[in-house]
C-alpha atoms as a PDB file:
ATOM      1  CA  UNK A   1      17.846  -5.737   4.039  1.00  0.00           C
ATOM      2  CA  UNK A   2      15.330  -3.722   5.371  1.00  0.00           C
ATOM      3  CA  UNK A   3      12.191  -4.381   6.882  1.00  0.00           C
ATOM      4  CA  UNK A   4      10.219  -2.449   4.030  1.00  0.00           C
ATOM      5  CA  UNK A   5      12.089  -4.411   1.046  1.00  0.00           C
ATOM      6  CA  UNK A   6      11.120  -8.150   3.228  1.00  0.00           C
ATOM      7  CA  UNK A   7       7.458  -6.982   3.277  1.00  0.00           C
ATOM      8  CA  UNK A   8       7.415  -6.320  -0.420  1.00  0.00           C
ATOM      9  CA  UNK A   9       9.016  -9.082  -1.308  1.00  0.00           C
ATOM     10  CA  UNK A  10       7.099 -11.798   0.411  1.00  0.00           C
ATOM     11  CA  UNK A  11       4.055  -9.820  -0.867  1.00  0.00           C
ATOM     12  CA  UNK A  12       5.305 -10.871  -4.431  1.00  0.00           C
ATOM     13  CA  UNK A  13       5.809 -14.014  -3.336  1.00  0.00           C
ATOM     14  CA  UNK A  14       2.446 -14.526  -1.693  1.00  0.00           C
ATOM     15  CA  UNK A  15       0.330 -12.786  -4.769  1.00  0.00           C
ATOM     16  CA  UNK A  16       2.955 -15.396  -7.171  1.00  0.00           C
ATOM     17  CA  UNK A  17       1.805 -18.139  -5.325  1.00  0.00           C
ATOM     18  CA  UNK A  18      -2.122 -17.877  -5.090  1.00  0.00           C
ATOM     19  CA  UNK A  19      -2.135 -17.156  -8.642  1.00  0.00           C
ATOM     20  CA  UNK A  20      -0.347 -20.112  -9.430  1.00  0.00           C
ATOM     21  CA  UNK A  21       2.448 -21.300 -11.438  1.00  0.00           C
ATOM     22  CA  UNK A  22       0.694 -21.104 -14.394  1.00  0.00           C
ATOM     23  CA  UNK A  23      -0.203 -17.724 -14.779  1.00  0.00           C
ATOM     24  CA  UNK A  24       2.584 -15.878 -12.957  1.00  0.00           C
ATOM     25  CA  UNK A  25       2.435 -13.103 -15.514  1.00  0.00           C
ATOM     26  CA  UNK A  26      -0.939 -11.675 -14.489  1.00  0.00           C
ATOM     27  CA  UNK A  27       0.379 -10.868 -10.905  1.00  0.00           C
ATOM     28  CA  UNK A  28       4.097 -10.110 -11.837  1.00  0.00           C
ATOM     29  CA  UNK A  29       2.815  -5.844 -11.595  1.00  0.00           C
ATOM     30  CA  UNK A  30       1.692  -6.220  -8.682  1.00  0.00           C
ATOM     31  CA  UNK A  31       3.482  -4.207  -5.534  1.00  0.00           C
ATOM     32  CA  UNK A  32       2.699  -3.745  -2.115  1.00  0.00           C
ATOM     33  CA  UNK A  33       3.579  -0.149  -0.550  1.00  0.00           C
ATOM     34  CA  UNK A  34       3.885   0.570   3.055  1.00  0.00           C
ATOM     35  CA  UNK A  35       4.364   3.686   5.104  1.00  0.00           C
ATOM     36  CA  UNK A  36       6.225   2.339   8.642  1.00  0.00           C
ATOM     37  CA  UNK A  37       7.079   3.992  11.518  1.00  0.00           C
ATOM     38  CA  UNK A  38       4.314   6.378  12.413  1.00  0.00           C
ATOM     39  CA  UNK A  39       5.404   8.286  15.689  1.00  0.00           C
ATOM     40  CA  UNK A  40       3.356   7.200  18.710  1.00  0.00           C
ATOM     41  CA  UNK A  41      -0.643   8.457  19.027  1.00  0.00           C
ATOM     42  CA  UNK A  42       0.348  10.664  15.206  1.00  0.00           C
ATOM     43  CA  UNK A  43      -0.518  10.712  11.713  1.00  0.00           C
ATOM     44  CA  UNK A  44       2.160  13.039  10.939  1.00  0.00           C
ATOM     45  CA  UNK A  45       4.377  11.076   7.730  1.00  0.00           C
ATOM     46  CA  UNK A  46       6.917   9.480   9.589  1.00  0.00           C
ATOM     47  CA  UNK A  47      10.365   9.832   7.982  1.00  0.00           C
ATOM     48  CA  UNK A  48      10.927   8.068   4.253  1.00  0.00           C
ATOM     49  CA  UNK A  49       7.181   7.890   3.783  1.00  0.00           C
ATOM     50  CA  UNK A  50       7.043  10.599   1.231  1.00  0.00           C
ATOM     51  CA  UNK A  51       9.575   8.892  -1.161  1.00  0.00           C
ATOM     52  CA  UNK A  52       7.351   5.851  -1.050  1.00  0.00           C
ATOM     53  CA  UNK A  53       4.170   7.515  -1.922  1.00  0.00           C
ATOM     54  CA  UNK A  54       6.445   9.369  -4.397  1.00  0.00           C
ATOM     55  CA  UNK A  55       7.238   6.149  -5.778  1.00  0.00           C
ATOM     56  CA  UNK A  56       3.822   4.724  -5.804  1.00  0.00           C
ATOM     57  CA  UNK A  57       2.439   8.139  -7.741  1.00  0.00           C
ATOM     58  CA  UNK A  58       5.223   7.280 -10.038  1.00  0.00           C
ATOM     59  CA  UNK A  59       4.117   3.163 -10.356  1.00  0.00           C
ATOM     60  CA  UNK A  60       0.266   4.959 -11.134  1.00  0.00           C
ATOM     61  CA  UNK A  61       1.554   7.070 -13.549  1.00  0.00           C
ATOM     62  CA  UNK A  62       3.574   4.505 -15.527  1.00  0.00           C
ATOM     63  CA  UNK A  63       0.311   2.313 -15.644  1.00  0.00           C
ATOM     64  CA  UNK A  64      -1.618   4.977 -17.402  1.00  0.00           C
ATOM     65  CA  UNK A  65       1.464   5.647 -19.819  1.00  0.00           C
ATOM     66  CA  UNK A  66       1.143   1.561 -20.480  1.00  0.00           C
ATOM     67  CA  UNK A  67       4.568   0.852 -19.167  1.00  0.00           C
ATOM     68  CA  UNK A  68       2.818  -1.243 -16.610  1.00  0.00           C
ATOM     69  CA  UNK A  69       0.522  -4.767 -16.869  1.00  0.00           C
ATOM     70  CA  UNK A  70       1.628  -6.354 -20.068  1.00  0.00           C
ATOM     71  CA  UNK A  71      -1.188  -8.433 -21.846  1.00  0.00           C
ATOM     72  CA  UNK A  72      -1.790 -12.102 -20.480  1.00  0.00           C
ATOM     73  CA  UNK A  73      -3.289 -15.017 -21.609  1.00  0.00           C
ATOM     74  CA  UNK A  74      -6.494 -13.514 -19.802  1.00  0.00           C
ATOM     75  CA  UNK A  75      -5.944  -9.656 -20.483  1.00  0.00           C
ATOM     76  CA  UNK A  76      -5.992  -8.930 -24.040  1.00  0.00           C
ATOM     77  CA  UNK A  77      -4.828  -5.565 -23.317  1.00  0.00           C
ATOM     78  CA  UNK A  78      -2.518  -4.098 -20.572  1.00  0.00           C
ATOM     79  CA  UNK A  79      -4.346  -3.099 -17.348  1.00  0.00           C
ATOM     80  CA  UNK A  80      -4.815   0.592 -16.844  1.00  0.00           C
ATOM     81  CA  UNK A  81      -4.373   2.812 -13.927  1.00  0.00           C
ATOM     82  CA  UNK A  82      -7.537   4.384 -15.025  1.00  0.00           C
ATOM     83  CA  UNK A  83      -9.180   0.723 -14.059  1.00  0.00           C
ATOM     84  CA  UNK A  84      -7.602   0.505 -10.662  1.00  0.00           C
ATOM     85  CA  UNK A  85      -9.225   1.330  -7.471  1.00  0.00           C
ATOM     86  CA  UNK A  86      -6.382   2.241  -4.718  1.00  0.00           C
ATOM     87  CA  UNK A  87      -7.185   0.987  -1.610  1.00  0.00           C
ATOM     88  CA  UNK A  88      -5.554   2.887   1.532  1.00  0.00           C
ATOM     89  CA  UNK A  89      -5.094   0.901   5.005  1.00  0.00           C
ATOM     90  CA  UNK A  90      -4.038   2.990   8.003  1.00  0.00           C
ATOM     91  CA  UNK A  91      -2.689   0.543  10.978  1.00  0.00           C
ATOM     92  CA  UNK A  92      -2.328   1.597  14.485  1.00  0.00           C
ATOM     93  CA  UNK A  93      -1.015  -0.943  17.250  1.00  0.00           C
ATOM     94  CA  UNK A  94      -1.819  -0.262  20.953  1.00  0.00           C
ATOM     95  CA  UNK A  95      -2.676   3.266  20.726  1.00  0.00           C
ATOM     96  CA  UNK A  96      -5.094   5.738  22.047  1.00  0.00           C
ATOM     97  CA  UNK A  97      -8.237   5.960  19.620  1.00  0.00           C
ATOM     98  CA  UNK A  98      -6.477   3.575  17.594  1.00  0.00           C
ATOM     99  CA  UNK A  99      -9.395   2.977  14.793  1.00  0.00           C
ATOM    100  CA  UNK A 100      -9.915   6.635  14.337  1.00  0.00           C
ATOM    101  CA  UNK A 101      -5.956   7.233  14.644  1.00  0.00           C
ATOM    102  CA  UNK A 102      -6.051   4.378  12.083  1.00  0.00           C
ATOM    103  CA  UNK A 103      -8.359   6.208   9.401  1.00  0.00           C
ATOM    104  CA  UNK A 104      -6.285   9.620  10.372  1.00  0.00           C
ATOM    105  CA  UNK A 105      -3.026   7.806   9.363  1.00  0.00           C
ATOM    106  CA  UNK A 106      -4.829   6.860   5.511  1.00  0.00           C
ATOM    107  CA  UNK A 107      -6.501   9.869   5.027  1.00  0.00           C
ATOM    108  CA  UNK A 108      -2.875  11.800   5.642  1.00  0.00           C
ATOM    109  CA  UNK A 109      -1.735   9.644   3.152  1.00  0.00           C
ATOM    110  CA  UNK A 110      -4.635   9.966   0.383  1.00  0.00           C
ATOM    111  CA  UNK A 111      -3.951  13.736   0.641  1.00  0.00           C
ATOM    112  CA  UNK A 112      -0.631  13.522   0.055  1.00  0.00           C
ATOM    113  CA  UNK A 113      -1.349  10.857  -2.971  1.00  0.00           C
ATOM    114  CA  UNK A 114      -3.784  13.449  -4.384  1.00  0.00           C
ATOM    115  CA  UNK A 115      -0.984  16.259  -4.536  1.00  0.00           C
ATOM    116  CA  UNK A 116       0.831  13.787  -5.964  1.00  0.00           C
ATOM    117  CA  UNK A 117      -1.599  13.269  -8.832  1.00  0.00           C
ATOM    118  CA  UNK A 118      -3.499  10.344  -7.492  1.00  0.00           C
ATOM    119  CA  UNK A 119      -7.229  10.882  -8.323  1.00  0.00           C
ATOM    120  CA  UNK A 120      -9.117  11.125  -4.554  1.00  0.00           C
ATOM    121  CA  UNK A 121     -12.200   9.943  -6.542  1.00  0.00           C
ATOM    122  CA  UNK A 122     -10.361   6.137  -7.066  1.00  0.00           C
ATOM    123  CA  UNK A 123      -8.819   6.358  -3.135  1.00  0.00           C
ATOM    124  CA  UNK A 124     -11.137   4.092  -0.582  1.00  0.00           C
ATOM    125  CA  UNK A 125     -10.050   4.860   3.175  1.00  0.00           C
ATOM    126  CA  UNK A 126      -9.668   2.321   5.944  1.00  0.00           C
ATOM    127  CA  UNK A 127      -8.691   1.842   9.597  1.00  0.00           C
ATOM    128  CA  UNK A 128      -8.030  -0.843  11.693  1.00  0.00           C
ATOM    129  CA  UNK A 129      -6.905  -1.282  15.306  1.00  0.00           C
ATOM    130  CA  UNK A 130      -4.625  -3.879  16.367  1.00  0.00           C
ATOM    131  CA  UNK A 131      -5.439  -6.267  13.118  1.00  0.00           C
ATOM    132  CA  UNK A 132      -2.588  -7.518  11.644  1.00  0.00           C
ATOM    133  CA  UNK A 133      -0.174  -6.809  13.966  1.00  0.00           C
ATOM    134  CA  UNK A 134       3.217  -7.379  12.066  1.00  0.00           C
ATOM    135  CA  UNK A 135       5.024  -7.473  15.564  1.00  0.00           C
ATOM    136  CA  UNK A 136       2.560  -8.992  17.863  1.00  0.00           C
ATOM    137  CA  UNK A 137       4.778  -9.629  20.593  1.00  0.00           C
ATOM    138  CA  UNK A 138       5.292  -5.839  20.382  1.00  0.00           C
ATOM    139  CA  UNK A 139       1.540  -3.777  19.586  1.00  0.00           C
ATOM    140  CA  UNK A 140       3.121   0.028  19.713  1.00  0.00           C
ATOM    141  CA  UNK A 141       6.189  -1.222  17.638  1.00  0.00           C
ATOM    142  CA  UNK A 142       6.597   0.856  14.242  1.00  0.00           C
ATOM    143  CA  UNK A 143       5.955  -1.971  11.929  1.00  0.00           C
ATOM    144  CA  UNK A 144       2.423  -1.991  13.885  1.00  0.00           C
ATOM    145  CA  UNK A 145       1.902   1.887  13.459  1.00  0.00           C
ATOM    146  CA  UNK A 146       1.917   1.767   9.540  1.00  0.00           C
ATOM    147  CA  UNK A 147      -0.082   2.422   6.066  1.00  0.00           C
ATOM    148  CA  UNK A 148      -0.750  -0.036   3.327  1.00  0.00           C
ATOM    149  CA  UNK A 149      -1.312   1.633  -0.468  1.00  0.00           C
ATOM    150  CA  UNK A 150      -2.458  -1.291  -2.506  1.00  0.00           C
ATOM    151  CA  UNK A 151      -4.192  -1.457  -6.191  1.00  0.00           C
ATOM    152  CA  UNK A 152      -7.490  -3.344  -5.988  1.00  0.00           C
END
């Protein structure tokens, strides 16, 4: 198991349980994409990052066929890509310049969304420095230096 699929899955798990038992359906689309393993003081793609954002163009895509976001109890109709705002986090952990290396890491990614098809008008940009350290005993591990792609 690696440390990509544990992140995703206790995403699920987390966005199952603040909805609720009761409406598990409305969050059941909901995925969490991350980009690990940016090389020190870089916002070059690190290796295995372009299949991800390949996968998460595909994920948008499939929304605005309607093969996403089935109708809930709330929803009368499925939820759109077209309605989604994607919201990109870059991460840096004990690095030089780490906000603006932060914002660097995102905006490498948005460009590469937007080749992929990914409007840039529904992409928001952020950076943060040594927040949310996913290793904190470790700040310039590669689960610190990373980029979060999530539909908001």
């Amino acid at each position: 198991m690696t440390l990509r699929s544990i992140v995703r899955g206790c995403a699920l798990a987390a966005a199952l349980w603040t909805a609720g038992s009761h409406d598990r359906r409305a969050v059941a689309d909901i995925r969490v994409f991350i980009c690990f393993d940016f090389e020190l003081d870089s916002a070059d793609l690190p290796p295995g990052c372009s299949e991800t954002l390949a996968e998460f163009a595909s994920y948008w895509q499939d929304s605005l066929a309607g093969r996403l976001a089935p109708a809930t109890a709330e929803r009368a109709e499925p939820f759109p890509a077209r309605a989604w705002r994607v919201e990109i986090v870059g991460r840096s952990g004990g690095e030089r310049d780490g906000n603006n290396l932060a914002f660097l890491r995102a905006a490498r990614v948005a460009r590469e969304l937007a080749r992929l098809g990914v409007p840039a008008s529904v992409i928001e940009l952020k950076g943060s420095s040594d927040r949310e350290l996913v290793d904190a005993s470790n700040p310039r591990s590669g689960a610190n230096r990373r980029v979060g792609i999530n539909r908001i």
